[in-house]
Every structure is written in structure tokens, then in C-alpha cells.
N, C-alpha and C. Protein backbone atom coordinates (compact mmCIF):
# COMPACT_ATOMS: atom_id res chain seq x y z
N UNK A 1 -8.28 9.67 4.23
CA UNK A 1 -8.99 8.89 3.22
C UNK A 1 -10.45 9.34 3.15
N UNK A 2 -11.03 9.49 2.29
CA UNK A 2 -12.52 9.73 1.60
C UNK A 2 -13.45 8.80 2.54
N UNK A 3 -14.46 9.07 2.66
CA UNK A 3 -15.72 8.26 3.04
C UNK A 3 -16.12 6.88 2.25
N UNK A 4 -16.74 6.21 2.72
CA UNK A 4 -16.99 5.04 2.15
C UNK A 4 -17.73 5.31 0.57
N UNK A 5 -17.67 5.00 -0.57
CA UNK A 5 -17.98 5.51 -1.31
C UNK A 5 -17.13 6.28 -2.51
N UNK A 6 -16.54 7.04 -1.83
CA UNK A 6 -15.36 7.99 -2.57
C UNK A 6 -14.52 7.53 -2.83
N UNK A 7 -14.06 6.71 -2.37
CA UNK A 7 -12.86 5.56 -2.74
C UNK A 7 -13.17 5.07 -4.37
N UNK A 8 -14.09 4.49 -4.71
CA UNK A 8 -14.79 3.96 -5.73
C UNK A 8 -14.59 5.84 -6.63
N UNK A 9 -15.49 6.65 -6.31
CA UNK A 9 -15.71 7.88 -7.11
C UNK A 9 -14.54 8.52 -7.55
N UNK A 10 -13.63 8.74 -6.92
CA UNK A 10 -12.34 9.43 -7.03
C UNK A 10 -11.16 8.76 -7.32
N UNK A 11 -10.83 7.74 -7.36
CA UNK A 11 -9.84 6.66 -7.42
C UNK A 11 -9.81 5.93 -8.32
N UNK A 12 -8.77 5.86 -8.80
CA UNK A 12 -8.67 4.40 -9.64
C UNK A 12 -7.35 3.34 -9.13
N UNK A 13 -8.20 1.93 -8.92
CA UNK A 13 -7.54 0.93 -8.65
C UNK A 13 -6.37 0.50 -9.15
N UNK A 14 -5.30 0.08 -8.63
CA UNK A 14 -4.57 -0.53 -9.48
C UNK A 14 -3.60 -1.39 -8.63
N UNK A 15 -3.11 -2.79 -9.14
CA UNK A 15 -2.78 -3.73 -8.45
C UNK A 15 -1.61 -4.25 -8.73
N UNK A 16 -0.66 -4.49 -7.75
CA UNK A 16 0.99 -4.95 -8.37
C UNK A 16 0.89 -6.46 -7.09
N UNK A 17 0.56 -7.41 -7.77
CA UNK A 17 0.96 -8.60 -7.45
C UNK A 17 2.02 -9.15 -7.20
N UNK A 18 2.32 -10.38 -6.42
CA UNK A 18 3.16 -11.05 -5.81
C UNK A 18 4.96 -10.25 -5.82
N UNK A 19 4.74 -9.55 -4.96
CA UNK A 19 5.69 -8.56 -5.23
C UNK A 19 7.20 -8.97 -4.55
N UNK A 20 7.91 -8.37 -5.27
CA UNK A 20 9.32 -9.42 -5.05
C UNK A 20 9.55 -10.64 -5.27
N UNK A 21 8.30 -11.42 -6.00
CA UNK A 21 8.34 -12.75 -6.50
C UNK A 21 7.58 -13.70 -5.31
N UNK A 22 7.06 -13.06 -4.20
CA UNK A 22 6.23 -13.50 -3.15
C UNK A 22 4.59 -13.51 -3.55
N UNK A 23 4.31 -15.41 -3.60
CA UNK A 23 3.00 -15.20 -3.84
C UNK A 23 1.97 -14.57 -2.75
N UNK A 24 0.86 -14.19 -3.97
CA UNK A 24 0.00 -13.83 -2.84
C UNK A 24 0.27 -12.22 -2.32
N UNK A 25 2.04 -11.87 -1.99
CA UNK A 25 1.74 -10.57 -1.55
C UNK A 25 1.42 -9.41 -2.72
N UNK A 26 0.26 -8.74 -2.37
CA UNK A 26 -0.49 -8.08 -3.60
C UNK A 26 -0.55 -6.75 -2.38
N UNK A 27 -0.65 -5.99 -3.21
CA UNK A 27 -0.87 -4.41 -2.93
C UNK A 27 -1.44 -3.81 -3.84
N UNK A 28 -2.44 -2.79 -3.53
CA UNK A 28 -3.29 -2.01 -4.23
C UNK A 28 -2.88 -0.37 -4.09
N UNK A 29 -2.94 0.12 -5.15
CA UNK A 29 -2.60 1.37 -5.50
C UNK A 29 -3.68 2.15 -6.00
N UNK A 30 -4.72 3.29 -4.64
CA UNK A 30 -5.45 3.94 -5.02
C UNK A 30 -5.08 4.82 -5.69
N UNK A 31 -5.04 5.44 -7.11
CA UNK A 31 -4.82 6.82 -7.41
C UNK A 31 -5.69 8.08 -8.11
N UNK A 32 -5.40 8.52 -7.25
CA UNK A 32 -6.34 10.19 -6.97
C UNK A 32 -6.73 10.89 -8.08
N UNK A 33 -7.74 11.63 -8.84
CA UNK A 33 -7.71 12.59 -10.15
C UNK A 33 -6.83 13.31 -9.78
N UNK A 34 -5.89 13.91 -8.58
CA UNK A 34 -4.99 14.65 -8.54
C UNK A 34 -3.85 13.97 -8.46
N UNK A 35 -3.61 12.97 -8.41
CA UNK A 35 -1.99 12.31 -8.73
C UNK A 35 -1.74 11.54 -7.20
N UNK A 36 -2.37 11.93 -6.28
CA UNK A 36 -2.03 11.18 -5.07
C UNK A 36 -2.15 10.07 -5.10
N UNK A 37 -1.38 9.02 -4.48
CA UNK A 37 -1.60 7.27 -4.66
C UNK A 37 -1.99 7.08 -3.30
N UNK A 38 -2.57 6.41 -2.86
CA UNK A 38 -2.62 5.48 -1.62
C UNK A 38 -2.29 4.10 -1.45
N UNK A 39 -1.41 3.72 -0.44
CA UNK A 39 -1.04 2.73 -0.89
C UNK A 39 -1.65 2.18 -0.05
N UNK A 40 -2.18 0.65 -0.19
CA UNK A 40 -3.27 -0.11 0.41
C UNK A 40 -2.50 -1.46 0.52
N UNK A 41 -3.13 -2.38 1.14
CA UNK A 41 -2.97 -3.66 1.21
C UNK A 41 -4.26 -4.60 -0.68
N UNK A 42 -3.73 -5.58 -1.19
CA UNK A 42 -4.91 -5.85 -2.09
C UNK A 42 -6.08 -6.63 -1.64
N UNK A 43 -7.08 -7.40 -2.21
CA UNK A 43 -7.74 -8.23 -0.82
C UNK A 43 -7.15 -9.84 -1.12
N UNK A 44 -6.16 -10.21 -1.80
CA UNK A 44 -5.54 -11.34 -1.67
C UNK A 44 -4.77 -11.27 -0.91
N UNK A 45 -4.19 -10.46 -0.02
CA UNK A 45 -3.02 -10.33 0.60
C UNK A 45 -3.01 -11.28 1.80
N UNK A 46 -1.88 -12.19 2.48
CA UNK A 46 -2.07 -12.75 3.55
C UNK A 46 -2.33 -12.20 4.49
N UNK A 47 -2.42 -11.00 4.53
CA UNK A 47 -2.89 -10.56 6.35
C UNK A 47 -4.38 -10.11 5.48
N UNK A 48 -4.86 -10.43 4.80
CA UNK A 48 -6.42 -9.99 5.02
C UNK A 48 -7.35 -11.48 4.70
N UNK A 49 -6.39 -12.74 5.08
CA UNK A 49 -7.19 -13.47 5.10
C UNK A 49 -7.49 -14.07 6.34
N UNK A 50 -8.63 -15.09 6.28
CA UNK A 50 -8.90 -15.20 7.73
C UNK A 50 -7.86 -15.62 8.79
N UNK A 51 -7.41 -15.63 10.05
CA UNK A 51 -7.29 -16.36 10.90
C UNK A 51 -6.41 -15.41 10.95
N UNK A 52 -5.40 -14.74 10.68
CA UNK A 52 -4.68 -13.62 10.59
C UNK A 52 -5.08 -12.57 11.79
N UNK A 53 -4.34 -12.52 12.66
CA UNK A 53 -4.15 -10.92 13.54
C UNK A 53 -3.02 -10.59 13.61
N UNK A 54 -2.88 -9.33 13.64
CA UNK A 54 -1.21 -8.16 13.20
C UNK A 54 -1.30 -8.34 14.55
N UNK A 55 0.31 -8.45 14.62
CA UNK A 55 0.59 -8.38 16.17
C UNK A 55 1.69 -7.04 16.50
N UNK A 56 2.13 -6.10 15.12
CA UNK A 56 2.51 -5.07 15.59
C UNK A 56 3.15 -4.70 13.57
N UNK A 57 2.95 -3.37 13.53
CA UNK A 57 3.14 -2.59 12.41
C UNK A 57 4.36 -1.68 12.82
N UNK A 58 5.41 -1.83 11.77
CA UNK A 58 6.80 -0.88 12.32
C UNK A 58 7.08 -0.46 11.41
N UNK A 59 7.16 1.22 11.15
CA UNK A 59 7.73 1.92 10.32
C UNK A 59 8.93 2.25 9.87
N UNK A 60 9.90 1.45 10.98
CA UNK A 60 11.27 1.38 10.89
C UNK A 60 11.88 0.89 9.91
N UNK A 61 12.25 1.70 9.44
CA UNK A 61 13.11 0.40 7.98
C UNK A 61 14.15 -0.08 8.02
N UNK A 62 15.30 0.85 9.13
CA UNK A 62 16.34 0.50 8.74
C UNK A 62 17.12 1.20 9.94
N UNK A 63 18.43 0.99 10.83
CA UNK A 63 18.54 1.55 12.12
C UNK A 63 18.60 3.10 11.40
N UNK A 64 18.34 3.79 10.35
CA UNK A 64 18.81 5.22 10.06
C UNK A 64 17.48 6.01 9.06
N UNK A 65 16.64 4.71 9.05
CA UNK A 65 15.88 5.09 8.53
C UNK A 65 14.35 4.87 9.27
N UNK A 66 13.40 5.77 9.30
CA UNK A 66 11.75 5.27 9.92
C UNK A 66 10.83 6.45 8.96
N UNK A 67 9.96 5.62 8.38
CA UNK A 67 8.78 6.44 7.66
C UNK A 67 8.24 7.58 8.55
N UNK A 68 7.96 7.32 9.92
CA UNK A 68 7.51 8.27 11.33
C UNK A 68 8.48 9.01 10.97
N UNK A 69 9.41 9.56 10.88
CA UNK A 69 10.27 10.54 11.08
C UNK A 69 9.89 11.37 9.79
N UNK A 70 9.23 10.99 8.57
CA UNK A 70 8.84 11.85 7.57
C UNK A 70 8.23 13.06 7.93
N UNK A 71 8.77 14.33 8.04
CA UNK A 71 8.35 15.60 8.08
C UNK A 71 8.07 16.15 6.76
N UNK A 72 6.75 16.59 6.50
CA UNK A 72 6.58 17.18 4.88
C UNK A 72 6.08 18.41 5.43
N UNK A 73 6.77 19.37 4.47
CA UNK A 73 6.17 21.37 4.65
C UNK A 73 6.22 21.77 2.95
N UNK A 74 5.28 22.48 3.44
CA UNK A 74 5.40 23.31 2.19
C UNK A 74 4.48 22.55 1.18
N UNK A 75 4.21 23.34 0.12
CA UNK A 75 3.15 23.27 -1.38
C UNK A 75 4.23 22.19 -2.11
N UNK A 76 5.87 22.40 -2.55
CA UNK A 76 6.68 21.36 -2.66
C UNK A 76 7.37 20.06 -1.84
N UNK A 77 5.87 19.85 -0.53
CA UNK A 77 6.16 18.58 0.17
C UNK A 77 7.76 18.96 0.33
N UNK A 78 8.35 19.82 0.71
CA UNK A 78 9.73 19.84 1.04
C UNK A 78 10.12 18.88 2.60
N UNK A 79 10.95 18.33 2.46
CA UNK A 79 11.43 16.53 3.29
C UNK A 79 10.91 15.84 3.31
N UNK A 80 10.04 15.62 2.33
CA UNK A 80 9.45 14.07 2.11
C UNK A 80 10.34 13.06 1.55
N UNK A 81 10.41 11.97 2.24
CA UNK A 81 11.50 11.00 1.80
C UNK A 81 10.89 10.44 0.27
N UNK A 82 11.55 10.05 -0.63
CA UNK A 82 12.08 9.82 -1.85
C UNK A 82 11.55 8.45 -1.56
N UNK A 83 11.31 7.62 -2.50
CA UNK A 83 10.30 6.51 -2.60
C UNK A 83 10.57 5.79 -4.07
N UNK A 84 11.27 4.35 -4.17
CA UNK A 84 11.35 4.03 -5.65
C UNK A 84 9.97 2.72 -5.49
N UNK A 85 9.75 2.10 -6.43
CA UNK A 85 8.69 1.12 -6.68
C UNK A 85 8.87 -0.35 -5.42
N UNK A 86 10.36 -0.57 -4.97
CA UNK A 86 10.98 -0.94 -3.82
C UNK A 86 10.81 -1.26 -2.90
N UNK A 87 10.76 0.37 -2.69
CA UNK A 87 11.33 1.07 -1.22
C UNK A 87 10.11 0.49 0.11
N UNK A 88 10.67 -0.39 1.08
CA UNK A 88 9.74 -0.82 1.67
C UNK A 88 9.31 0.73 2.88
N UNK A 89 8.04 0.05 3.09
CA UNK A 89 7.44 1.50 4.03
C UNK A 89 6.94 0.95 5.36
N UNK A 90 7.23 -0.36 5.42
CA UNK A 90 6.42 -0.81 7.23
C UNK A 90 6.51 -2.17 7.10
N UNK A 91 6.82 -2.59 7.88
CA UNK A 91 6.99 -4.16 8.16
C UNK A 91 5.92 -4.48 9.56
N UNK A 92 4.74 -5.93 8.74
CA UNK A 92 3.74 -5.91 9.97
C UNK A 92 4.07 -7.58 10.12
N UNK A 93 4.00 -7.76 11.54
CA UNK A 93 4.03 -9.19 11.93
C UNK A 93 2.39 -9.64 12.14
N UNK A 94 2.59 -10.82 12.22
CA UNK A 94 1.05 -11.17 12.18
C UNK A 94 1.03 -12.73 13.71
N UNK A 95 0.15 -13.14 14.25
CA UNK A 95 0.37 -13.72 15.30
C UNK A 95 0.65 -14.99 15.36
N UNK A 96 0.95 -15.70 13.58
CA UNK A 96 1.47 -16.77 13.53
C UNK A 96 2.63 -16.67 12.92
N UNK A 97 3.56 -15.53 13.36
CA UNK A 97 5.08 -16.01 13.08
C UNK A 97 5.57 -15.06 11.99
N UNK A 98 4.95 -15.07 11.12
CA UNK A 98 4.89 -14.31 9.71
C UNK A 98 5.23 -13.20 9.56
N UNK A 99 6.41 -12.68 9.02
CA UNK A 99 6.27 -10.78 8.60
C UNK A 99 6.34 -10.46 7.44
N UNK A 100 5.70 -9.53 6.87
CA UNK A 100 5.17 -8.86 5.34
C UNK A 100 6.24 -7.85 5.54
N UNK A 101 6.63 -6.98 4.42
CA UNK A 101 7.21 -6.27 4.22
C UNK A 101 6.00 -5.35 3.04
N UNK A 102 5.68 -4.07 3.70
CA UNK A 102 4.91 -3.50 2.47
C UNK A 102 5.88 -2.48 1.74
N UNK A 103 5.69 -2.68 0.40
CA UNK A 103 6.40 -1.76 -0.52
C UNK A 103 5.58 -0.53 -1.25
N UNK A 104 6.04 0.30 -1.57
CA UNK A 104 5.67 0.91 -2.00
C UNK A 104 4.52 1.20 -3.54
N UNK A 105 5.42 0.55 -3.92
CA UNK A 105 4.92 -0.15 -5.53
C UNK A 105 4.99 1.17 -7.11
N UNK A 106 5.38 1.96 -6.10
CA UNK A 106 5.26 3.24 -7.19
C UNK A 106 6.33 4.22 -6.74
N UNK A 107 7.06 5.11 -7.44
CA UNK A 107 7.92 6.27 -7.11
C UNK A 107 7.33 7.35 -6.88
N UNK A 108 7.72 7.59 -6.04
CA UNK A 108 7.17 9.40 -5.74
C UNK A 108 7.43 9.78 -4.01
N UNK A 109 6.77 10.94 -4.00
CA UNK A 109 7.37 11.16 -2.37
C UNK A 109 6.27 10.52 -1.42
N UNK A 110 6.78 10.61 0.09
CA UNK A 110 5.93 10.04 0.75
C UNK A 110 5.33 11.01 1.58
N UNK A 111 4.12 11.36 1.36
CA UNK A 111 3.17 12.56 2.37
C UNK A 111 2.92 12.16 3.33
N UNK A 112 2.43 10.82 3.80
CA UNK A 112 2.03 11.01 5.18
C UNK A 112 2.10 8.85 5.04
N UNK A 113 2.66 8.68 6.80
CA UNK A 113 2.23 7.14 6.80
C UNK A 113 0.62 7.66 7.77
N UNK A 114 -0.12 6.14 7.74
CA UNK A 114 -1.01 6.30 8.41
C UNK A 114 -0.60 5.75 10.49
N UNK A 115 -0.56 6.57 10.82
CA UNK A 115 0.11 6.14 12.50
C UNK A 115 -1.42 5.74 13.25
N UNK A 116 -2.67 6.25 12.54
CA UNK A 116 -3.48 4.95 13.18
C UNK A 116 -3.55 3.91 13.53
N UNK A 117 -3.40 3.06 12.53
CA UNK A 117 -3.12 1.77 12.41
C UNK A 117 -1.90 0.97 13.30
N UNK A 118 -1.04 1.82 14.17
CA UNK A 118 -0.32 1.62 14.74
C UNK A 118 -0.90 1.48 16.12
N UNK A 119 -1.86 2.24 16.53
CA UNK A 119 -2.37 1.87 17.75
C UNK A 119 -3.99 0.66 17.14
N UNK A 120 -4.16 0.80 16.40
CA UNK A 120 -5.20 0.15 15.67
C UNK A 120 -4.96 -0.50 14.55
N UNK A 121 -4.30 -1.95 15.15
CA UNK A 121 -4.24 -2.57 13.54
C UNK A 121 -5.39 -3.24 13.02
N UNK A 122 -5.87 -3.78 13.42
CA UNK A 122 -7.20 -4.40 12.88
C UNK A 122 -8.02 -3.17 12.32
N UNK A 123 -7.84 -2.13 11.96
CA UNK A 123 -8.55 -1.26 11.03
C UNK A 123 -7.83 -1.22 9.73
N UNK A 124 -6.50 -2.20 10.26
CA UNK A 124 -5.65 -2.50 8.43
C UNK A 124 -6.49 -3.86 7.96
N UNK A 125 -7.02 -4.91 8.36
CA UNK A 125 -7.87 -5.69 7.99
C UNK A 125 -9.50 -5.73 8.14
N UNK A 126 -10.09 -4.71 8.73
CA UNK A 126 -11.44 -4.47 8.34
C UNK A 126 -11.53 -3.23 7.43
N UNK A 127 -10.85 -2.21 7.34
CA UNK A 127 -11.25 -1.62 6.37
C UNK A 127 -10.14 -0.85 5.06
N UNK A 128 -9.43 -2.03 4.56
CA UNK A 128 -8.04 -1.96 4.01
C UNK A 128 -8.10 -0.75 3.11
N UNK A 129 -9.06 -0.31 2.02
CA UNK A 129 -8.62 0.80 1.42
C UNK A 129 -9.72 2.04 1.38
N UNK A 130 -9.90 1.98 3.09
CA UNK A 130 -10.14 3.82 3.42
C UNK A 130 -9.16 3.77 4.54
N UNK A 131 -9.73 4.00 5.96
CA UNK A 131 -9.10 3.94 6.96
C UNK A 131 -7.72 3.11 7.36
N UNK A 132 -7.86 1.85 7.24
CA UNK A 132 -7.07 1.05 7.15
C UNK A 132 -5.88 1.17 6.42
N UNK A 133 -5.25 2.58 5.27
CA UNK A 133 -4.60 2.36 4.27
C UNK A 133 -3.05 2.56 4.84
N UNK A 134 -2.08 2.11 4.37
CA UNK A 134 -0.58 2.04 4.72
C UNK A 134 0.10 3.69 4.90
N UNK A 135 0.50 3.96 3.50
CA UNK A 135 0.66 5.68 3.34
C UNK A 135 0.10 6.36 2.33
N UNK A 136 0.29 7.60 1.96
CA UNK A 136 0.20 8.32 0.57
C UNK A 136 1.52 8.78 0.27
N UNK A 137 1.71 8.24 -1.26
CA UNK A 137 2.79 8.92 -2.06
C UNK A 137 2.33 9.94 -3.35
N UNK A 138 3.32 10.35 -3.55
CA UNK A 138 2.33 11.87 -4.20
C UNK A 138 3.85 12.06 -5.24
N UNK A 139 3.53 10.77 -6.90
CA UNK A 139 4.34 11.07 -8.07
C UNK A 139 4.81 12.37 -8.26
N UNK A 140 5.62 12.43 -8.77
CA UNK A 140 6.55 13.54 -9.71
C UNK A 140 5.63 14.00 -10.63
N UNK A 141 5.06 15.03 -10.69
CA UNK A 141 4.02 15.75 -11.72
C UNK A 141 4.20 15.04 -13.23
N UNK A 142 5.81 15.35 -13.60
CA UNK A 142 5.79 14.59 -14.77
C UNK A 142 5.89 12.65 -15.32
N UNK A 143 5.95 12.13 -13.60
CA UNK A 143 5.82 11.07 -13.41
C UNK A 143 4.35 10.66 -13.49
N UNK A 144 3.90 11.62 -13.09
CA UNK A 144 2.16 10.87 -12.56
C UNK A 144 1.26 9.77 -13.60
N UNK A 145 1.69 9.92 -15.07
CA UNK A 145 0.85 9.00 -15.94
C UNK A 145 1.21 7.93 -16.38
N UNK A 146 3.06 7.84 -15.98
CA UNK A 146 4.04 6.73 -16.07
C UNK A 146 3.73 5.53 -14.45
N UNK A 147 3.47 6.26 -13.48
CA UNK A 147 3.87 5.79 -12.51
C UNK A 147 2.87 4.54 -12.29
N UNK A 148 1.65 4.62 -12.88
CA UNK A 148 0.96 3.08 -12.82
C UNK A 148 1.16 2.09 -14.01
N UNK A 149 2.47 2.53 -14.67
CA UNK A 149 2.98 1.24 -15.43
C UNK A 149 3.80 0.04 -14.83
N UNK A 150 3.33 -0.91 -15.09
CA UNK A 150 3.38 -2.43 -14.28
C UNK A 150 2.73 -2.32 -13.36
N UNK A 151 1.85 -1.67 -13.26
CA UNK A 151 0.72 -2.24 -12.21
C UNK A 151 -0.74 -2.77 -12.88
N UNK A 152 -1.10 -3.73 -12.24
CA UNK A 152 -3.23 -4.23 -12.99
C UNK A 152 -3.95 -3.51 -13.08
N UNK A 153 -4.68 -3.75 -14.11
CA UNK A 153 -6.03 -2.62 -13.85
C UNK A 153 -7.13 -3.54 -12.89
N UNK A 154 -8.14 -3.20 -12.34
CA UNK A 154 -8.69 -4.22 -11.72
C UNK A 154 -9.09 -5.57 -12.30
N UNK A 155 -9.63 -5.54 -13.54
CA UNK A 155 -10.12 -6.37 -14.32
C UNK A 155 -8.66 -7.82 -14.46
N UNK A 156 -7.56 -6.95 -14.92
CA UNK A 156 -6.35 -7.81 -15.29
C UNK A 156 -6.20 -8.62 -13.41
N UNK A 157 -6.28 -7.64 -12.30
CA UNK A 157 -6.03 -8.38 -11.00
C UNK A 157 -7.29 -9.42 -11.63
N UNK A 158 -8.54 -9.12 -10.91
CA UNK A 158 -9.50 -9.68 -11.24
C UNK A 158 -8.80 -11.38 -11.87
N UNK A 159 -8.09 -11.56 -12.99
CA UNK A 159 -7.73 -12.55 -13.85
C UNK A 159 -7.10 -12.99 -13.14
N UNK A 160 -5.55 -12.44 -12.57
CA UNK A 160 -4.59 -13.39 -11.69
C UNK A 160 -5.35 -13.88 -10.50
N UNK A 161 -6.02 -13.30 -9.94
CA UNK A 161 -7.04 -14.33 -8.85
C UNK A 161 -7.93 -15.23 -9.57
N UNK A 162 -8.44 -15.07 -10.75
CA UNK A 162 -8.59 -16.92 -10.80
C UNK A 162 -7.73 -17.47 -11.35
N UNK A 163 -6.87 -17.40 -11.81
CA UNK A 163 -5.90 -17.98 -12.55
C UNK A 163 -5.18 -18.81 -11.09
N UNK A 164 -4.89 -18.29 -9.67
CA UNK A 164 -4.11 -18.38 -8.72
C UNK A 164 -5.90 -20.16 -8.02
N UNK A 165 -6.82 -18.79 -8.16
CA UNK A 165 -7.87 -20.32 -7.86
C UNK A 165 -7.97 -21.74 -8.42
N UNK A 166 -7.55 -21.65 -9.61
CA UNK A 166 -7.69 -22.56 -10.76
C UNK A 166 -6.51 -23.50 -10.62
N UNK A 167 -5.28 -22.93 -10.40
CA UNK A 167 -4.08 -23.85 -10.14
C UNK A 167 -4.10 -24.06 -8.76
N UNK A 168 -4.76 -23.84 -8.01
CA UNK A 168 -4.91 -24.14 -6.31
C UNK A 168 -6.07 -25.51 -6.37
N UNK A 169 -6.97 -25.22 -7.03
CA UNK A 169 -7.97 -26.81 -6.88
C UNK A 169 -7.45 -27.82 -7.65
């Protein structure tokens, strides 16, 4: 991930709310002038609010499946696992009981999870979209201008958070 700063310069935001019909769980989708996405946590998300500590991040998805096992080679990312809008990528528990399921939110392949955050989770809640970020998926060339349809622009997130404040008071 870019330096503090670059995130903002190079990126554009974009936000897929309460996902699977779960309020609140929001994810942010950095994407790159070159097509790369990052997938982030949003800052409504329940693990980035207070009182919240991750008590362990697992890439495992499934007994046949683990994001860790993603090997990518080559200029055509050749074995990068396949990724639909879905496809969950890490399941984090948190120390009151709670587990998130993060999704992807976009199709394309998966370049790299972040395995920091695995020995360091609290760098997924202090610094959610540099260091802190989940993985990078990297659209289908001819996907890349489709692939942030149904997702917010910031402004539209921006709205569902007060809209979510407004029916909460």
C-alpha cells in the first residue's frame, strides 16, 4: 500500500454497504489508475468501532480452500484464485464473540492477501486503508470499468451514514 497520502492521490474510493443484507457491514474498495482494487474494511464497519479488539484473522475459507495458499507468477497473475463480488476472503473474530466475514465486493483475481495483519491485527483498525488493508484484487482488463458497478461513490456512502444516524436517534 502507498504512503499516507497516496491513498487519497491514486485511488478512488468506493463503498458496498451492508453486505449480504448485514447492517453496518461496509467495505471499501480502493481502486488504482491501473485497475488494482484494494480491498479495505469501510469506517462504519463493526470492527472499527470502539471497544472492538480482533482476536484472530483466518484466511481459511473452507477445509479445501485458504486465501494463504494463493500463489500468483507471472505478468498473467497465473494461479491466482478467481474471486466473484461474494467470494469471502478472511473471517476475523473480534473479543466479544462476534465474527465478520470479509467479502470481496468485486470480481477479479486475487494478488496478494495482506499476512501482516495476521500477526498484527490492530493495524486492521488503526490504519484500515493503507497498511491495515485485507487483499488486492486485480479486475479482468475488460472488467475493470464495470467492476465498481453497485458500489458508492464516497459522497453516495457519505448519505447512507446519515441516513443510518438519523434513523438511529
Amino acid at each position: 500500500a502507498a504512503a499516507a497520502g497516496g491513498a487519497e492521490r491514486y485511488f478512488t474510493r468506493w463503498y458496498k454497504p451492508d453486505v449480504k443484507g448485514r447492517p453496518c457491514e461496509d467495505f471499501c474498495v480502493l481502486q488504482h489508475s491501473n485497475r488494482i482494487c484494494v480491498i479495505t474494511l469501510a469506517e462504519a464497519h463493526p470492527l472499527l468501532q470502539n471497544g472492538k479488539t480482533i482476536t484472530s484473522i483466518n484466511y481459511q475459507i473452507s477445509a479445501n480452500c485458504s486465501r494463504l495458499q494463493n500463489k500468483v507468477s507471472g505478468k498473467s497473475k497465473r494461479g491466482a484464485q478467481f474471486l466473484t463480488e461474494l467470494a469471502p476472503l478472511c473471517r476475523i473474530s473480534s473479543s466479544d464473540g462476534e465474527e465478520y466475514t470479509i467479502y470481496s465486493c468485486i470480481r477479479g483475481r486475487l494478488i496478494e492477501v495482506n499476512e501482516n495483519i495476521l500477526s498484527n491485527p490492530a493495524i486492521l483498525q488503526e490504519k484500515p486503508s493503507t497498511e491495515g488493508y485485507i487483499a488486492v484484487v486485480l479486475p479482468k482488463f475488460e472488467e475493470s470499468k464495470s467492476v465498481t458497478q453497485g458500489l458508492l461513490t464516497q459522497k453516495e456512502y457519505d448519505e447512507v451514514l446519515l441516513k443510518r444516524l438519523n434513523s438511529s436517534s
